[in-house]
C-alpha atoms as a PDB file:
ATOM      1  CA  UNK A   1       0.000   0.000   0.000  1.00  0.00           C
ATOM      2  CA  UNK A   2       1.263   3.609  -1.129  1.00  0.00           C
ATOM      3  CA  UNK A   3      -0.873   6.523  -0.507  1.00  0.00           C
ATOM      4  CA  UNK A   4       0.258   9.678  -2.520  1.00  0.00           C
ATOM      5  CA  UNK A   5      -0.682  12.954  -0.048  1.00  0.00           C
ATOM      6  CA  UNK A   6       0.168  15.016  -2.854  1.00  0.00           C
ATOM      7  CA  UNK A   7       3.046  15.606  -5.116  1.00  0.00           C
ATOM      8  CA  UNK A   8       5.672  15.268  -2.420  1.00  0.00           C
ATOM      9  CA  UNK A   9       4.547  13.447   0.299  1.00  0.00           C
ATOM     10  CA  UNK A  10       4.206   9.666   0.652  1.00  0.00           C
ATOM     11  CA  UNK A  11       2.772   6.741   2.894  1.00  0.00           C
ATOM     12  CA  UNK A  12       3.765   3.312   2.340  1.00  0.00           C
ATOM     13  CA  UNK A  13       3.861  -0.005   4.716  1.00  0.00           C
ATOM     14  CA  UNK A  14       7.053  -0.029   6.823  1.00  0.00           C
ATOM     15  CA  UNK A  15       9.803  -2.512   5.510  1.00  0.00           C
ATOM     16  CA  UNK A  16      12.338  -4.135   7.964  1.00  0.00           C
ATOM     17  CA  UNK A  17      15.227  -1.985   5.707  1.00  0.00           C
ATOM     18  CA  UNK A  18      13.702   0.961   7.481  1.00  0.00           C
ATOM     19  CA  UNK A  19      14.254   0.133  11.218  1.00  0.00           C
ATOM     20  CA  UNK A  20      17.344   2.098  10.752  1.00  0.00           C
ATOM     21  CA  UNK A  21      16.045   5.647  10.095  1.00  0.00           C
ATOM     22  CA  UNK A  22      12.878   5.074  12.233  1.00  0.00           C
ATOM     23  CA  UNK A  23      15.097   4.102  15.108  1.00  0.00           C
ATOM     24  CA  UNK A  24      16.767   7.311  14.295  1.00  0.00           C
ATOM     25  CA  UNK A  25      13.941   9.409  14.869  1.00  0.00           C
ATOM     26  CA  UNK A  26      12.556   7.433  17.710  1.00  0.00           C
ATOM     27  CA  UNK A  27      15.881   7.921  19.497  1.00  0.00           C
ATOM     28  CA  UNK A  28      15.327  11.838  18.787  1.00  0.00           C
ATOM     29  CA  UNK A  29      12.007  12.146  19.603  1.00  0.00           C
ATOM     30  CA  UNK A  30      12.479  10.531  23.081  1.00  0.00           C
ATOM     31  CA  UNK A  31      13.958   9.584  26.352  1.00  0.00           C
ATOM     32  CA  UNK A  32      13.053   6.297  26.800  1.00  0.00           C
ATOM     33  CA  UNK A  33      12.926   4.977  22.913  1.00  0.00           C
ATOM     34  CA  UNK A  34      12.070   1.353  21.407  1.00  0.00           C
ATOM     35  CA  UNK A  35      15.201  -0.655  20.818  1.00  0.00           C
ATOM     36  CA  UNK A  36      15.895  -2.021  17.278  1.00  0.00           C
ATOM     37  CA  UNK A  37      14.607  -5.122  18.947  1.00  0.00           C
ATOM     38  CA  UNK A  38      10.858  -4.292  19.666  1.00  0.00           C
ATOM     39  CA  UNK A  39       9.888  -2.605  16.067  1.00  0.00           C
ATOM     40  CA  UNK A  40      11.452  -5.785  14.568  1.00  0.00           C
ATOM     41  CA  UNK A  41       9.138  -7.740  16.816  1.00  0.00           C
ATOM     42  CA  UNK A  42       6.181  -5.735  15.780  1.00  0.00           C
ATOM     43  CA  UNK A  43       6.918  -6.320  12.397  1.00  0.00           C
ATOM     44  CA  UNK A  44       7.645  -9.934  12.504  1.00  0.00           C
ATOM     45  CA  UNK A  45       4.410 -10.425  14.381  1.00  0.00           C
ATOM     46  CA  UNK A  46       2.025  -8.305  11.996  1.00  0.00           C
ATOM     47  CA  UNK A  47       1.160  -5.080  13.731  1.00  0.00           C
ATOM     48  CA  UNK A  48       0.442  -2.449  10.868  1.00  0.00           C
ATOM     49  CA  UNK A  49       3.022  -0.066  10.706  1.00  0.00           C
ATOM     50  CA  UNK A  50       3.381   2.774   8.075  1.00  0.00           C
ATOM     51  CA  UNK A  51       5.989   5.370   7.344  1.00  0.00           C
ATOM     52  CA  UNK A  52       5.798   9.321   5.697  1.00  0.00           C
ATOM     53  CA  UNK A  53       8.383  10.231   3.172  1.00  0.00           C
ATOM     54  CA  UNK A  54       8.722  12.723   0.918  1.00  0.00           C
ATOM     55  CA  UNK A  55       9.215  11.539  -2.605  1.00  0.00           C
ATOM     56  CA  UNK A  56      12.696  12.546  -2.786  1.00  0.00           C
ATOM     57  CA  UNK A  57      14.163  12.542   0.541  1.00  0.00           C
ATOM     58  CA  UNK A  58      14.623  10.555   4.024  1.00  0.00           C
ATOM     59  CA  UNK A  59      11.879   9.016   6.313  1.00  0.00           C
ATOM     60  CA  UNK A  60      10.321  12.406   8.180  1.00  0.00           C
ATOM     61  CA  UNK A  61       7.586   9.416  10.729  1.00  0.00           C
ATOM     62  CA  UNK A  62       5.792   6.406  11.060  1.00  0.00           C
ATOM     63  CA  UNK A  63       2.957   4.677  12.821  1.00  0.00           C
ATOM     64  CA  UNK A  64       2.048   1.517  14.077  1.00  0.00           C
ATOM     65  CA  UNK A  65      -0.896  -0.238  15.507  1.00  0.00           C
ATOM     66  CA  UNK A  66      -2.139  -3.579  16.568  1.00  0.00           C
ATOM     67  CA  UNK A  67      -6.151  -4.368  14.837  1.00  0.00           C
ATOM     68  CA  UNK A  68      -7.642  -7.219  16.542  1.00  0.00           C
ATOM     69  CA  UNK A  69     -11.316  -7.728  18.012  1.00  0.00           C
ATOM     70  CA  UNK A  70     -13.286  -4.586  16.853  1.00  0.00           C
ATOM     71  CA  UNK A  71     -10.280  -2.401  18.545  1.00  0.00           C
ATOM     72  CA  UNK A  72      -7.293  -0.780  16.913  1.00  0.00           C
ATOM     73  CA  UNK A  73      -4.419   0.506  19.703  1.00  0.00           C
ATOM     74  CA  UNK A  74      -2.175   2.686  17.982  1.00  0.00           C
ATOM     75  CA  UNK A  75       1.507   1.557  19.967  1.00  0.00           C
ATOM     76  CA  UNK A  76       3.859   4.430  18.030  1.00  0.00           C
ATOM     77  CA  UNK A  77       3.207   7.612  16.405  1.00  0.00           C
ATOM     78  CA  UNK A  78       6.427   9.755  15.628  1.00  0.00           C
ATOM     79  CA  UNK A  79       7.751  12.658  13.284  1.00  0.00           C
ATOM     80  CA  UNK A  80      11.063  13.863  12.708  1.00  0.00           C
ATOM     81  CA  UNK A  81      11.729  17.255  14.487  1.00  0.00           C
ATOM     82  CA  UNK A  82      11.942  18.881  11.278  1.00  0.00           C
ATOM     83  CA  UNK A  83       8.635  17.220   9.811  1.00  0.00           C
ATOM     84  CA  UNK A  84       6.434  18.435  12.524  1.00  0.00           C
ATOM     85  CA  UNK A  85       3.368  20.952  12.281  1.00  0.00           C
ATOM     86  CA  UNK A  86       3.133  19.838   8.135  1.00  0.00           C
ATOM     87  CA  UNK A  87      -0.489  17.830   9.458  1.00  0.00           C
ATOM     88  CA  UNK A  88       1.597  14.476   8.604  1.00  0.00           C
ATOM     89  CA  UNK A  89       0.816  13.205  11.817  1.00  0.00           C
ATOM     90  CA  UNK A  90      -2.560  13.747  10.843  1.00  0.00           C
ATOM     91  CA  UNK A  91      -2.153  11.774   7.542  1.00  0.00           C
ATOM     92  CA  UNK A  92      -0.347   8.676   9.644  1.00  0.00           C
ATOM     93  CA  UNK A  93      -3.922   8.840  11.472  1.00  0.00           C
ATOM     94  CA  UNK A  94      -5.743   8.921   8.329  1.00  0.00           C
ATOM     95  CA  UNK A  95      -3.852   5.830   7.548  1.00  0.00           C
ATOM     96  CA  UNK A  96      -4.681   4.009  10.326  1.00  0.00           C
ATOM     97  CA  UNK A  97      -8.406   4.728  10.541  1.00  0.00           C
ATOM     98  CA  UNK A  98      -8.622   3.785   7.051  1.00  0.00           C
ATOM     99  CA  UNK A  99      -7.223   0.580   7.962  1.00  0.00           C
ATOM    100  CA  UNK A 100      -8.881  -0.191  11.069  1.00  0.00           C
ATOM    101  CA  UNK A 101     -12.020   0.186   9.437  1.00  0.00           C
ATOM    102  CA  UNK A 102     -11.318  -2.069   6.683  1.00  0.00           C
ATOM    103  CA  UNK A 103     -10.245  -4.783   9.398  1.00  0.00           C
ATOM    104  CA  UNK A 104     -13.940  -4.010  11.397  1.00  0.00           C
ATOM    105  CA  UNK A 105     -12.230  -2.018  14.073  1.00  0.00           C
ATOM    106  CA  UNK A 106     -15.027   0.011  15.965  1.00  0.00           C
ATOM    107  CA  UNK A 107     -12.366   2.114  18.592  1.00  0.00           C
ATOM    108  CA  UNK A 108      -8.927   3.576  17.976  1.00  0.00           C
ATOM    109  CA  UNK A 109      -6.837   3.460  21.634  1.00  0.00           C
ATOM    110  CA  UNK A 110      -4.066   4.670  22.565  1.00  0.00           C
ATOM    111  CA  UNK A 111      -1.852   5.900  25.165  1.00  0.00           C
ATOM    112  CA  UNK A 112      -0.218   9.190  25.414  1.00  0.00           C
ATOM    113  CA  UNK A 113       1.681  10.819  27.813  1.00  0.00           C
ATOM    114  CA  UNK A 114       0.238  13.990  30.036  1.00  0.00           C
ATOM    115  CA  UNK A 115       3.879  16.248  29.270  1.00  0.00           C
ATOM    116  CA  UNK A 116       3.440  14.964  25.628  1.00  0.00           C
ATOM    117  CA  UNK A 117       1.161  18.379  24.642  1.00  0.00           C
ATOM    118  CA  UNK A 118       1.500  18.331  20.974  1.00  0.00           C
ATOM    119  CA  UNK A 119       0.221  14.944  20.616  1.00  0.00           C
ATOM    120  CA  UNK A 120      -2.235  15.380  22.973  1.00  0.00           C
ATOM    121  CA  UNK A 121      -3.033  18.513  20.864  1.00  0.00           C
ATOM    122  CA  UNK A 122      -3.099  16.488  17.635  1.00  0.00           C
ATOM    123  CA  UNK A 123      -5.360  13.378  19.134  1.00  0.00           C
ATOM    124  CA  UNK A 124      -7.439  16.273  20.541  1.00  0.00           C
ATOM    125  CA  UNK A 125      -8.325  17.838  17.376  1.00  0.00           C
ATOM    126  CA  UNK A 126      -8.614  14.563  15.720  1.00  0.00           C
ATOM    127  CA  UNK A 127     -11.286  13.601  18.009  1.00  0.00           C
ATOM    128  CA  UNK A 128      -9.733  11.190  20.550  1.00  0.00           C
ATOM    129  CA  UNK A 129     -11.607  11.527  24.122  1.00  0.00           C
ATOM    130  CA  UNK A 130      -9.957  10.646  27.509  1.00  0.00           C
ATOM    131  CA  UNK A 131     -11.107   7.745  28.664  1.00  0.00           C
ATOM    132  CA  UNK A 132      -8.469   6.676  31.846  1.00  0.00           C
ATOM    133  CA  UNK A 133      -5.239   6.989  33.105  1.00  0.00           C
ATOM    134  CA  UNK A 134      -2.537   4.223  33.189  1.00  0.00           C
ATOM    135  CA  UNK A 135      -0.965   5.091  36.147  1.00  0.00           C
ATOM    136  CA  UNK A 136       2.931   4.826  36.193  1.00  0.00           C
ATOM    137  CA  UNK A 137       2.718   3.761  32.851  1.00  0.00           C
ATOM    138  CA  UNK A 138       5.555   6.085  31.329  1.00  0.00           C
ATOM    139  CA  UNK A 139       9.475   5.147  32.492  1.00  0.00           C
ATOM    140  CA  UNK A 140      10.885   8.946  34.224  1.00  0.00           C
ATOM    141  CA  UNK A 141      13.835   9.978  35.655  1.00  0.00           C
ATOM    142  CA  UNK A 142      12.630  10.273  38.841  1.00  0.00           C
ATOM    143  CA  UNK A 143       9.427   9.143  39.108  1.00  0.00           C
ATOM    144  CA  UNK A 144       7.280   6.996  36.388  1.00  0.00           C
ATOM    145  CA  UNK A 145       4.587   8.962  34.599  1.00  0.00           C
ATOM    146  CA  UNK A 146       1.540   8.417  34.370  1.00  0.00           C
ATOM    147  CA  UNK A 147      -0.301   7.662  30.386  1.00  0.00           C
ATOM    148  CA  UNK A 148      -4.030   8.972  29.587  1.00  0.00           C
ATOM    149  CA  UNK A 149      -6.145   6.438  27.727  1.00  0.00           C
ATOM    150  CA  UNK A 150      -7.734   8.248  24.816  1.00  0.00           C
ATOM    151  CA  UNK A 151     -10.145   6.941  22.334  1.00  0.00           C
ATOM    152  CA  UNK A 152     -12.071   7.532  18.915  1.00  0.00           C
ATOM    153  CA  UNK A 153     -14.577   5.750  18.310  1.00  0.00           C
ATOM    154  CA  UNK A 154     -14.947   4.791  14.209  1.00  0.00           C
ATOM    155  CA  UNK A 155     -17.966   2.782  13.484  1.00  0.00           C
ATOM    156  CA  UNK A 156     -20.152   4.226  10.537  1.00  0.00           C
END
């Protein structure tokens, strides 16, 4: 699957020949990143997972999600520093709605985060609701932090 956003911006399915640059961002984007290890895993066991590029340049994000049981739980959302406020994050959601519906997903989860603002900004405006909190959820320096269960729901 390749979905063209417009005349330089791409989504396609992530290959295992891209752990490299997404581990690159990941490591950039946070404290506490996945190892090499874990998005091979999620690969290998058939979680959907999608990355943004522009058609002439390096990976700028990526996505993925586990669909199983009428529920999609998005695991990873990430953009390169320099790829932020374009609305890609927006189009990695697109991307994973679209698919969760094909698969008969009825609820998007996820976890995010309270210090995380600009993704709680972008789930906010893309409809996802607070459901919970996950408490201690998040490894800290000092102290674990705690995640916010949002949701969206997606049936017709």
């Amino acid at each position: 699957m390749s979905a063209r956003l417009d005349e330089t911006w791409q989504i396609r399915r992530m290959r295992r020949d891209d752990i490299a640059a997404v581990r690159g961002i990941e490591s950039t984007a946070y404290d506490y990143p996945w190892s090499e290890r874990i998005f091979r895993d999620c690969l290998r066991v058939g979680y959907r997972a999608w990355v943004i590029e522009p058609v002439d340049g390096p990976l700028a994000g990526y996505a993925l999600a586990s669909i199983a049981v009428g529920e999609a739980h998005l695991l990873n959302l990430c953009l390169a520093e320099s790829a932020r406020g374009r609305g890609l994050g927006t189009r990695l959601l697109d991307s994973l709605v679209a698919q969760a519906r094909r698969e008969a997903a009825a609820v998007v989860m996820l976890e995010v985060r309270p210090s995380n603002t600009a993704a709680r900004r972008l789930y906010a405006r893309y409809g996802f609701i607070e459901q919970g909190r996950r408490p201690g959820y998040y490894p800290g320096e000092t102290v674990r932090e705690d995640a916010l269960l949002l949701s969206l729901d997606i049936t017709p």
